[in-house]
N, C-alpha and C. Protein backbone atom coordinates (compact mmCIF):
# COMPACT_ATOMS: atom_id res chain seq x y z
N UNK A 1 -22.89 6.49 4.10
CA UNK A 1 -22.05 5.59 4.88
C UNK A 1 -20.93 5.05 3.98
N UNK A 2 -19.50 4.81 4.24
CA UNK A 2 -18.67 4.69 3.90
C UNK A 2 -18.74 3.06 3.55
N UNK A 3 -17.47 2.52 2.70
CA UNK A 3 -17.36 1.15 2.68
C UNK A 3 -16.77 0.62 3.58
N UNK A 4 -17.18 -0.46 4.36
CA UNK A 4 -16.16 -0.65 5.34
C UNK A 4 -14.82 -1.22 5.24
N UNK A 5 -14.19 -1.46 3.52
CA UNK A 5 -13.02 -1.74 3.11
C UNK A 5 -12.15 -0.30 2.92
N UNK A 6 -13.33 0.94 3.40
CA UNK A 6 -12.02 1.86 3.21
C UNK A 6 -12.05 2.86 4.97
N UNK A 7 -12.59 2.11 5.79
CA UNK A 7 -12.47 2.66 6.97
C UNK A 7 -11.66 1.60 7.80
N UNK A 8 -10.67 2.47 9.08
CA UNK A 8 -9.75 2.00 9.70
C UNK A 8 -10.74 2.52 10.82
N UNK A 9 -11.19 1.41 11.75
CA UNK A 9 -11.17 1.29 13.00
C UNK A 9 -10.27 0.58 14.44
N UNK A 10 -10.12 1.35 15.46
CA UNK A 10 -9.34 0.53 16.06
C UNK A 10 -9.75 -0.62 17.30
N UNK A 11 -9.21 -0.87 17.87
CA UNK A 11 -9.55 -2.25 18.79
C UNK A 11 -8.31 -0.95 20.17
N UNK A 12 -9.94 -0.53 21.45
CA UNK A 12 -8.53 -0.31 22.45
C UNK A 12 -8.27 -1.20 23.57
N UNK A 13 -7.31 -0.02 24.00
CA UNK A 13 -6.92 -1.06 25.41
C UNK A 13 -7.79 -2.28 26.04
N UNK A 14 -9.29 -1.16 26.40
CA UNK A 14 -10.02 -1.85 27.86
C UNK A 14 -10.73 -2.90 26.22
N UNK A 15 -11.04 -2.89 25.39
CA UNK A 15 -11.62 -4.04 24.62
C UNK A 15 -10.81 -5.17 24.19
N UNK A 16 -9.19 -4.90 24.55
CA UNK A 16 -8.84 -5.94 23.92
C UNK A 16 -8.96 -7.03 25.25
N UNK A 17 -8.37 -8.60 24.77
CA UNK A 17 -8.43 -9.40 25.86
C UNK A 17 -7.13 -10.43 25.36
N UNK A 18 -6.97 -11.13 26.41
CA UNK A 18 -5.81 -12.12 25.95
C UNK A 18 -6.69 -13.30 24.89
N UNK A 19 -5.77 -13.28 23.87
CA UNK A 19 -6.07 -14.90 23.10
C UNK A 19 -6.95 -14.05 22.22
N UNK A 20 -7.18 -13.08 21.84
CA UNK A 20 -8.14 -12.41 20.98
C UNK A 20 -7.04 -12.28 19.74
N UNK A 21 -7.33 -12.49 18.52
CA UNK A 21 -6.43 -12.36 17.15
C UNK A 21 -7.01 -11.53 16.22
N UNK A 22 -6.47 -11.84 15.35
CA UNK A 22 -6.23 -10.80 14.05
C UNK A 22 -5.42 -10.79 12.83
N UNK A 23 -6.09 -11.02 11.56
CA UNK A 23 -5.21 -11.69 10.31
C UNK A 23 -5.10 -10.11 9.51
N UNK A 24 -3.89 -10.33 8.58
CA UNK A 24 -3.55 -9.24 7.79
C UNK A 24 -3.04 -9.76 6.45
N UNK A 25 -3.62 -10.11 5.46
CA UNK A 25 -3.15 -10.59 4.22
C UNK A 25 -2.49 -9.90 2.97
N UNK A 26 -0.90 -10.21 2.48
CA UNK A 26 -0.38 -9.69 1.61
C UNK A 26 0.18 -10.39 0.31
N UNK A 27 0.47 -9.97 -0.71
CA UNK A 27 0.62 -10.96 -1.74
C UNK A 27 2.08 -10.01 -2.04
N UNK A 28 3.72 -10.55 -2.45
CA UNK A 28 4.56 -9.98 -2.61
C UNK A 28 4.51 -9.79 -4.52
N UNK A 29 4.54 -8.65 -4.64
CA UNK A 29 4.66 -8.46 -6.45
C UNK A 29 5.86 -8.40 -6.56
N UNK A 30 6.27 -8.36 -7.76
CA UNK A 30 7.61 -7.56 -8.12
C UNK A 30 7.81 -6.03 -7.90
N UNK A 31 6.30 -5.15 -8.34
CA UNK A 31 6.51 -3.89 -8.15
C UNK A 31 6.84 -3.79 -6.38
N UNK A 32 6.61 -4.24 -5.91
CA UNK A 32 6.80 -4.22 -4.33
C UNK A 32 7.85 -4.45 -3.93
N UNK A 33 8.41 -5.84 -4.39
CA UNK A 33 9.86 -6.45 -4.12
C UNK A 33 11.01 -4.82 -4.33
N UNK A 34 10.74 -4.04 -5.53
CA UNK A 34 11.37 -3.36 -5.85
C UNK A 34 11.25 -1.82 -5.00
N UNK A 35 10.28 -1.70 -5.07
CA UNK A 35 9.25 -0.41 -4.75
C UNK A 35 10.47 -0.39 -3.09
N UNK A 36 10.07 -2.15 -2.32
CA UNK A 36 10.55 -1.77 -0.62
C UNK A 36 12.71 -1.98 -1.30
N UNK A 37 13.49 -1.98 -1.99
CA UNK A 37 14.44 -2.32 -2.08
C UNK A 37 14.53 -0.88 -2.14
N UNK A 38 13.69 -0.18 -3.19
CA UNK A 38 14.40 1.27 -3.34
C UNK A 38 14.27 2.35 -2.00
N UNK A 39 13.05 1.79 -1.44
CA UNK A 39 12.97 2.62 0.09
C UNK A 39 13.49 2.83 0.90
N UNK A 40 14.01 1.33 1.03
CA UNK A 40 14.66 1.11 2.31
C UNK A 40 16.44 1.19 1.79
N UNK A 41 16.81 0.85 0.49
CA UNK A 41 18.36 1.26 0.26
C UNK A 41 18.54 -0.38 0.24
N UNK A 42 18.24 -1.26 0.24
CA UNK A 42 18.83 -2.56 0.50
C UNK A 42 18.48 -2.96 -0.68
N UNK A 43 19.80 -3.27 -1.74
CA UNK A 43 19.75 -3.57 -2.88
C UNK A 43 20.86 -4.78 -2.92
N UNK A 44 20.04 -5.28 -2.11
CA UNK A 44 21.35 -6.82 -1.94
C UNK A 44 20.78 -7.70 -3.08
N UNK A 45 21.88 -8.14 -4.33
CA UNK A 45 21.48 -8.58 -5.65
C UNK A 45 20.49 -9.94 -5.27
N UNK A 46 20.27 -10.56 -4.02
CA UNK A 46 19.40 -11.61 -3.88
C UNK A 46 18.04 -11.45 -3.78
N UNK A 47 17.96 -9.89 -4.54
CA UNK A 47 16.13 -9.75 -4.15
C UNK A 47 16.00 -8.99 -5.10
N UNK A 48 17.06 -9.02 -6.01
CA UNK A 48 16.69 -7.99 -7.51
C UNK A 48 17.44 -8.26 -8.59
N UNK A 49 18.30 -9.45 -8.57
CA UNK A 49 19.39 -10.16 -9.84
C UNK A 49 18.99 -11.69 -9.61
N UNK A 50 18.29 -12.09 -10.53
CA UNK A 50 17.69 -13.72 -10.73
C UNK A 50 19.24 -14.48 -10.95
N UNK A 51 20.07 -13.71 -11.95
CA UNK A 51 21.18 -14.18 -12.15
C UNK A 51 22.10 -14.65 -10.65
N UNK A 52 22.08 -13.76 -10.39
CA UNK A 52 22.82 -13.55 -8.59
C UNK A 52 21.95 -14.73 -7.91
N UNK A 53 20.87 -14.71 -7.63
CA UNK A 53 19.97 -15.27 -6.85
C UNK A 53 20.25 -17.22 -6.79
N UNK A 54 20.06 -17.26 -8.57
CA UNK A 54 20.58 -18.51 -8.86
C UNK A 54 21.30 -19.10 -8.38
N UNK A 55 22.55 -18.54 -8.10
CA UNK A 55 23.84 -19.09 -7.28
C UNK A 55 23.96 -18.86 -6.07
N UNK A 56 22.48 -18.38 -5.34
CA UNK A 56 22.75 -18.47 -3.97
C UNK A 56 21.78 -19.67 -3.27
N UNK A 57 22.02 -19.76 -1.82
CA UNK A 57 21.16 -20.75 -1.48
C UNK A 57 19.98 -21.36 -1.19
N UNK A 58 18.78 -20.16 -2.30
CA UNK A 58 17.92 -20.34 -2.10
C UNK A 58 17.60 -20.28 -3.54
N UNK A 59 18.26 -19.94 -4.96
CA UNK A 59 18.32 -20.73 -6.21
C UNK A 59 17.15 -19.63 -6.40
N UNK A 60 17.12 -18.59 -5.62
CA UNK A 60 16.05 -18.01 -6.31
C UNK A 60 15.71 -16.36 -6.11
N UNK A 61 15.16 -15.38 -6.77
CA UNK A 61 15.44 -14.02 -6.01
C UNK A 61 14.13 -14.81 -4.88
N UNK A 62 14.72 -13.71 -3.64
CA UNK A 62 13.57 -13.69 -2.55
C UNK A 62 13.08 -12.09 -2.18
N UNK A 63 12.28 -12.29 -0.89
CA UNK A 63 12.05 -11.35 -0.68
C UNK A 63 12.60 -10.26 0.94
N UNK A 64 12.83 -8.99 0.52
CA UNK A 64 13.69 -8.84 2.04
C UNK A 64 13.22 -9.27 3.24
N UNK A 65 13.78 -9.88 4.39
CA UNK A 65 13.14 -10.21 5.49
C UNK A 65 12.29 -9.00 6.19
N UNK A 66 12.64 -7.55 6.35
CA UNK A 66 12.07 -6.54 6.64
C UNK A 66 10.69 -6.10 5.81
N UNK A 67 10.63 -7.09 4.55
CA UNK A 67 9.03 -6.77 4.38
C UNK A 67 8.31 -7.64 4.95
N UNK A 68 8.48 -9.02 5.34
CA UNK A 68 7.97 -9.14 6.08
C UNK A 68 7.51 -8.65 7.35
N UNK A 69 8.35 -8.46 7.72
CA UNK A 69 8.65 -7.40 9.34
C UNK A 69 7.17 -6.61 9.17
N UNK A 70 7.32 -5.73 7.96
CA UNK A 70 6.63 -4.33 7.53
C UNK A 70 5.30 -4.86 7.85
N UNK A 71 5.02 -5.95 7.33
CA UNK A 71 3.47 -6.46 7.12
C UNK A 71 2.91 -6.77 8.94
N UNK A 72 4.03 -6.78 9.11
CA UNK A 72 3.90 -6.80 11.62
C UNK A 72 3.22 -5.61 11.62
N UNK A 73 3.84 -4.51 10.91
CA UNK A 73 3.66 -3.29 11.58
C UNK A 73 2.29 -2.88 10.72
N UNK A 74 2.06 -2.99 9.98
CA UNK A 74 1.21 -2.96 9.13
C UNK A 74 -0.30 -3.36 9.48
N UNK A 75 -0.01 -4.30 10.25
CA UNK A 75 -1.35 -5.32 10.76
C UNK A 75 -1.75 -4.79 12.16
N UNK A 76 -0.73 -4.09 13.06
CA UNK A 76 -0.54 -3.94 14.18
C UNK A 76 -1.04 -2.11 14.05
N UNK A 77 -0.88 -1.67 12.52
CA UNK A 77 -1.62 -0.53 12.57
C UNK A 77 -2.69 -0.31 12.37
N UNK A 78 -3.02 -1.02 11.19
CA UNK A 78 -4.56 -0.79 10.65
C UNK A 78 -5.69 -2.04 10.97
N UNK A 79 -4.79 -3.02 11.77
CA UNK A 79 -6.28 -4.24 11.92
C UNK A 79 -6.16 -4.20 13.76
N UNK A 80 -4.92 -4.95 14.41
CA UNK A 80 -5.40 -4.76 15.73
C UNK A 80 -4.11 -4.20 16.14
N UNK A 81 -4.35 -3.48 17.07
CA UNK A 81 -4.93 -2.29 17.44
C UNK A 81 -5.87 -1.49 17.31
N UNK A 82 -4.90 -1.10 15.68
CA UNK A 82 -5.68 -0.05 14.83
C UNK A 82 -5.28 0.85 15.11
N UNK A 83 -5.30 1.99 14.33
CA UNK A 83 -5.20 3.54 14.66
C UNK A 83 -5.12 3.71 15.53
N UNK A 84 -4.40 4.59 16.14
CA UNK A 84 -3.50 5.15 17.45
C UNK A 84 -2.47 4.37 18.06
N UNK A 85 -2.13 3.41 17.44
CA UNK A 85 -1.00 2.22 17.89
C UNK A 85 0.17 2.86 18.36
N UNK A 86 1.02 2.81 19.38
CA UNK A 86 2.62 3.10 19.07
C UNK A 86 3.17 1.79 19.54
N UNK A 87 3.78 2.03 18.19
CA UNK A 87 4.92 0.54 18.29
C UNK A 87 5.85 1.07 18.98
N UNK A 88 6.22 -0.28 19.92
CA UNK A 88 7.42 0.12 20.91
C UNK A 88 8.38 -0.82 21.13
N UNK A 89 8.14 -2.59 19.87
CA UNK A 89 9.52 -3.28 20.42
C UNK A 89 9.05 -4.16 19.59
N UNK A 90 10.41 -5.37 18.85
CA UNK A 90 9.78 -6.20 17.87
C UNK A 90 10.67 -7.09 17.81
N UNK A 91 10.22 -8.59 18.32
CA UNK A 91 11.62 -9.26 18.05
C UNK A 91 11.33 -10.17 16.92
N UNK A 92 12.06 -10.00 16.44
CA UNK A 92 11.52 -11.64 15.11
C UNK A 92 12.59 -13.01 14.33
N UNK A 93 12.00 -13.62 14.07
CA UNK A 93 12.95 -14.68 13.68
C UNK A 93 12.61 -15.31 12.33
N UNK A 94 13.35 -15.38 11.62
CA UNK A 94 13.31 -15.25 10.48
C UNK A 94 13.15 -17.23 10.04
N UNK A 95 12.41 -17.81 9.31
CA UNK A 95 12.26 -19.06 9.25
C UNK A 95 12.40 -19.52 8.12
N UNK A 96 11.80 -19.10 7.28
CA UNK A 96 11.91 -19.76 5.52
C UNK A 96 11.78 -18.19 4.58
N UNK A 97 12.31 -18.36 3.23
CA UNK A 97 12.26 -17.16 2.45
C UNK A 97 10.75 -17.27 2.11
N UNK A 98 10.73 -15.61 1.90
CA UNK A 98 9.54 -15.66 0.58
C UNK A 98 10.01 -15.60 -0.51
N UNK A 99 9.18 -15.57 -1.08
CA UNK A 99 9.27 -15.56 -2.67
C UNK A 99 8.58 -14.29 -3.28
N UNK A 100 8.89 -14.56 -4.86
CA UNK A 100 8.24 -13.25 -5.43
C UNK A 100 6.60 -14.35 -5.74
N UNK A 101 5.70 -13.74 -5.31
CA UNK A 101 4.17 -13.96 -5.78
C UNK A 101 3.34 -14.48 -4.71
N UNK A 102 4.56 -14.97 -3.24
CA UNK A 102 3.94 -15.35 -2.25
C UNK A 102 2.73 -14.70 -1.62
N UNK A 103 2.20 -15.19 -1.12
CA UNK A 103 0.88 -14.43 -0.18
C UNK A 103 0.97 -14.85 1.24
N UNK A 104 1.20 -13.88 1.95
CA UNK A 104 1.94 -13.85 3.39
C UNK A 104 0.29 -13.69 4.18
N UNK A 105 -0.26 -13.99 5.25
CA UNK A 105 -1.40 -13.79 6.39
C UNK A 105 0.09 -13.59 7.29
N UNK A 106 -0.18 -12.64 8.17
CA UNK A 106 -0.31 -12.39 9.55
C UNK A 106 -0.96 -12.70 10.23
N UNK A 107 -0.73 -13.30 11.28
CA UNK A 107 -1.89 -13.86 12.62
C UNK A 107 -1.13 -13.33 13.65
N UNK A 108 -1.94 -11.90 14.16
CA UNK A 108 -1.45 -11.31 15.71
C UNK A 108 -2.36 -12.14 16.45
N UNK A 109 -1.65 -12.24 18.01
CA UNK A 109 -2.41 -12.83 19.04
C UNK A 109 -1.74 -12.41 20.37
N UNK A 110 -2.93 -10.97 21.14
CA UNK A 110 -2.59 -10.89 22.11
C UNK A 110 -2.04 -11.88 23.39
N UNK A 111 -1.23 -11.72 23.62
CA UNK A 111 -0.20 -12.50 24.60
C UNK A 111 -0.40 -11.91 26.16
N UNK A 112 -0.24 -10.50 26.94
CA UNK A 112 -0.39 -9.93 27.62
C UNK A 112 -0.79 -8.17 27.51
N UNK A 113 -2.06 -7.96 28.83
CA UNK A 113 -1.89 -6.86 28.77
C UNK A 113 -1.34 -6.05 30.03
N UNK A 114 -0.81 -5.13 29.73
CA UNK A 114 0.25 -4.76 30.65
C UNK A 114 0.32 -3.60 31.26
N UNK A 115 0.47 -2.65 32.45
CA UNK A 115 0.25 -1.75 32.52
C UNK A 115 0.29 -0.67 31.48
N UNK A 116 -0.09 0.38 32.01
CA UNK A 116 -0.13 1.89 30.99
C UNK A 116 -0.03 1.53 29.81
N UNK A 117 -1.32 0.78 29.60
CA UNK A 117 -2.12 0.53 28.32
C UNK A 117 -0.62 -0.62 27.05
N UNK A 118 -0.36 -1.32 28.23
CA UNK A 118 0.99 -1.89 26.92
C UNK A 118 -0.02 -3.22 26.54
N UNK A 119 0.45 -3.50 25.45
CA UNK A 119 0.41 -4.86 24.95
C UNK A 119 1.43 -5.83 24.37
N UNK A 120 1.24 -7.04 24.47
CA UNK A 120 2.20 -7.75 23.86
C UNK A 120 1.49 -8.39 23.09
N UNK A 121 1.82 -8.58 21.53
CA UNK A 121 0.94 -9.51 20.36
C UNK A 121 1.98 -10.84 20.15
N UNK A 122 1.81 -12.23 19.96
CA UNK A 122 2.23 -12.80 19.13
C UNK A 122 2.37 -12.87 17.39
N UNK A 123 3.52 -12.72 17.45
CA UNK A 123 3.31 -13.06 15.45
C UNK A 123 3.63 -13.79 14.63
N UNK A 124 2.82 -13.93 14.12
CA UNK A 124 3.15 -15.56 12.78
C UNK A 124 2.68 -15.22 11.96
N UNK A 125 3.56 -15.56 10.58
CA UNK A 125 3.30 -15.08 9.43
C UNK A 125 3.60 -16.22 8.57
N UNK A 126 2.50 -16.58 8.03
CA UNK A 126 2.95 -17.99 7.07
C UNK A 126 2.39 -17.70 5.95
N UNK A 127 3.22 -18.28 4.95
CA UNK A 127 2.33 -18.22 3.39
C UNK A 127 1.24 -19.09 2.96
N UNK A 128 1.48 -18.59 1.66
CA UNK A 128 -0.16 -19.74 1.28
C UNK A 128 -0.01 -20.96 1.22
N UNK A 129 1.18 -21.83 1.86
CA UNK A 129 0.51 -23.07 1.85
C UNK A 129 0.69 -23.62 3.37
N UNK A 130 0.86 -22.36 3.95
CA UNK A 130 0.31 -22.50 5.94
C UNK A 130 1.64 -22.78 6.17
N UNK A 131 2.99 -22.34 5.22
CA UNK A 131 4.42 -22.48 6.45
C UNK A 131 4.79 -21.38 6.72
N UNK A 132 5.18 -21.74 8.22
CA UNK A 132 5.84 -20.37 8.82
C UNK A 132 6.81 -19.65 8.22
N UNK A 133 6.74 -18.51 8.46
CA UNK A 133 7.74 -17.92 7.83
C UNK A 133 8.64 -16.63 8.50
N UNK A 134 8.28 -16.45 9.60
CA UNK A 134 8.02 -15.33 10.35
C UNK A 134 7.83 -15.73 11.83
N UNK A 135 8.48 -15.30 13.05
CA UNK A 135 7.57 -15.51 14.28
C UNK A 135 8.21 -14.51 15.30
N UNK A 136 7.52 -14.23 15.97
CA UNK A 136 8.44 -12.98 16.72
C UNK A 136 6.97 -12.47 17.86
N UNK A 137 7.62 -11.31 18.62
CA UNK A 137 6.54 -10.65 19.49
C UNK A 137 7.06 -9.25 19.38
N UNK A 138 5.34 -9.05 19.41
CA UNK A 138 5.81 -7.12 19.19
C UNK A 138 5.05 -6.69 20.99
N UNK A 139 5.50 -5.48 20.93
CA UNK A 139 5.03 -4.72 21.89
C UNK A 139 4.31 -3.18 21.64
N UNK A 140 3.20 -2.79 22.41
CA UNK A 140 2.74 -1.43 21.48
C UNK A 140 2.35 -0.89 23.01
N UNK A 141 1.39 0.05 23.02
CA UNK A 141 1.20 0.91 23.29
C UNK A 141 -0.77 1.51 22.38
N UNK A 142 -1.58 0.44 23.22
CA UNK A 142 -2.63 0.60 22.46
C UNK A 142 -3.38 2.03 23.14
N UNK A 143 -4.00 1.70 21.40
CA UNK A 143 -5.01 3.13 22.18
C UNK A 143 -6.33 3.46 23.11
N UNK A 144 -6.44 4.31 23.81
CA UNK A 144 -7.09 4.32 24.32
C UNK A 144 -8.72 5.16 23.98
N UNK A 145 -8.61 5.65 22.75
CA UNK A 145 -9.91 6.96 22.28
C UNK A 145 -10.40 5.84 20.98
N UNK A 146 -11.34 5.29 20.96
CA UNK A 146 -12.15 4.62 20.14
C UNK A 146 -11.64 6.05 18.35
N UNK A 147 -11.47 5.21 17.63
CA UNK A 147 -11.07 5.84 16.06
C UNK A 147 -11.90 4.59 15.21
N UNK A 148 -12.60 5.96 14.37
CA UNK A 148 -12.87 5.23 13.13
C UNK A 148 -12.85 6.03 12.56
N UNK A 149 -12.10 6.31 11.18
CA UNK A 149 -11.62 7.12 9.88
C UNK A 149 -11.37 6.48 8.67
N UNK A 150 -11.42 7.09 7.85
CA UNK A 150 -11.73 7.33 6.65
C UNK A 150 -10.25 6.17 6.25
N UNK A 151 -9.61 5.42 5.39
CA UNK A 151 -8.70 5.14 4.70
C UNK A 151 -7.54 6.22 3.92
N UNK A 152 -6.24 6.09 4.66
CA UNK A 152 -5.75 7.34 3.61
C UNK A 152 -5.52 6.48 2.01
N UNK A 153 -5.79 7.73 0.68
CA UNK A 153 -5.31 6.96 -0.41
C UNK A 153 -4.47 7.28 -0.45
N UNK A 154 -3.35 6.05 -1.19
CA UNK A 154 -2.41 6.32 -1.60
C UNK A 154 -2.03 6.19 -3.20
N UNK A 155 -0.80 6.88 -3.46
CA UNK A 155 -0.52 6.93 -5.14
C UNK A 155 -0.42 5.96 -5.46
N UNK A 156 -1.38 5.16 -6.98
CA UNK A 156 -0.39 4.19 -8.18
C UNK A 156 0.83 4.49 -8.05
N UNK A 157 1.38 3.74 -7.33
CA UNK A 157 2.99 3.49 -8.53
C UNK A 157 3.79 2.21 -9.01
N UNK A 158 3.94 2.92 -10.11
CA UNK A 158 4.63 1.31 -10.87
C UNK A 158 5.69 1.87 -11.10
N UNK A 159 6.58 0.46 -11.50
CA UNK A 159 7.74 0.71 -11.82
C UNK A 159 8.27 0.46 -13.44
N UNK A 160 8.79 1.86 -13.66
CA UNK A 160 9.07 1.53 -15.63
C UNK A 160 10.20 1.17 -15.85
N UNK A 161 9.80 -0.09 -16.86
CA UNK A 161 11.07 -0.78 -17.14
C UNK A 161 11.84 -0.18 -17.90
């Protein structure tokens, strides 16, 4: 029997219910800060020049608003729902920066379920000292075939200075 920290099960349609939730916890590194700047192409000096950062209005590097975002989709793949998710709509509003070392929770909370298997989640994402940071509603497309699988691994990677 597997560990259950490396199996993805999902939550479907007919099991989910309104007001039912779901947390997803992330901590922002530097290798990350960098890792999502080089992915995504957004190398805006306020999330990778301390110098730059200083003189802007948050006196500090932060972190891109789209990793936050990421950690929506993230939670909405591997905790509820789960496997077989299709994301289909995401609105969000952006509230306070992160930071580099922050530790972000996600709290989804089904809102409605909707025909041909739709859902609507609430999302809030606050750091570790419980402020919002994040709030928005997604929309998916849950699944309907019960999944439980294995964890994919993925590569170490760091970044050399």
């Amino acid at each position: 029997m597997s560990d259950t920290l490396d199996t993805l099960e999902n939550i479907t349609y007919d099991e989910l219910n309104e007001g039912d939730s779901a947390t997803f916890t992330r901590t922002l590194t530097e290798d990350e800060l960098v890792l999502f700047a080089a992915v995504s192409g957004d190398v805006n000096p306020v999330h990778l020049d301390s110098e730059f950062a200083a003189e802007s209005m948050f006196r500090e590097r932060i972190a891109h608003g789209m990793w936050s975002g990421s950690l929506i989709s993230a939670a909405l793949a591997t905790v509820m729902p789960g496997p077989g998710t299709i994301y289909l709509e995401q609105s969000l509003s952006f509230k306070r920066p992160v930071k580099l070392d922050d530790t972000l929770t996600v709290t989804l909370s089904v809102l409605r379920k909707e025909p041909k298997n739709r859902v609507s989640f609430g999302c809030d994402v606050r750091n570790q000292n419980g402020d919002q940071v994040v709030t928005g509603e997604a929309k998916v497309i849950a699944p309907t075939e019960k999944i439980s699988l294995q964890k994919p691994r993925l590569p170490k990677i760091t970044i050399e200075n």
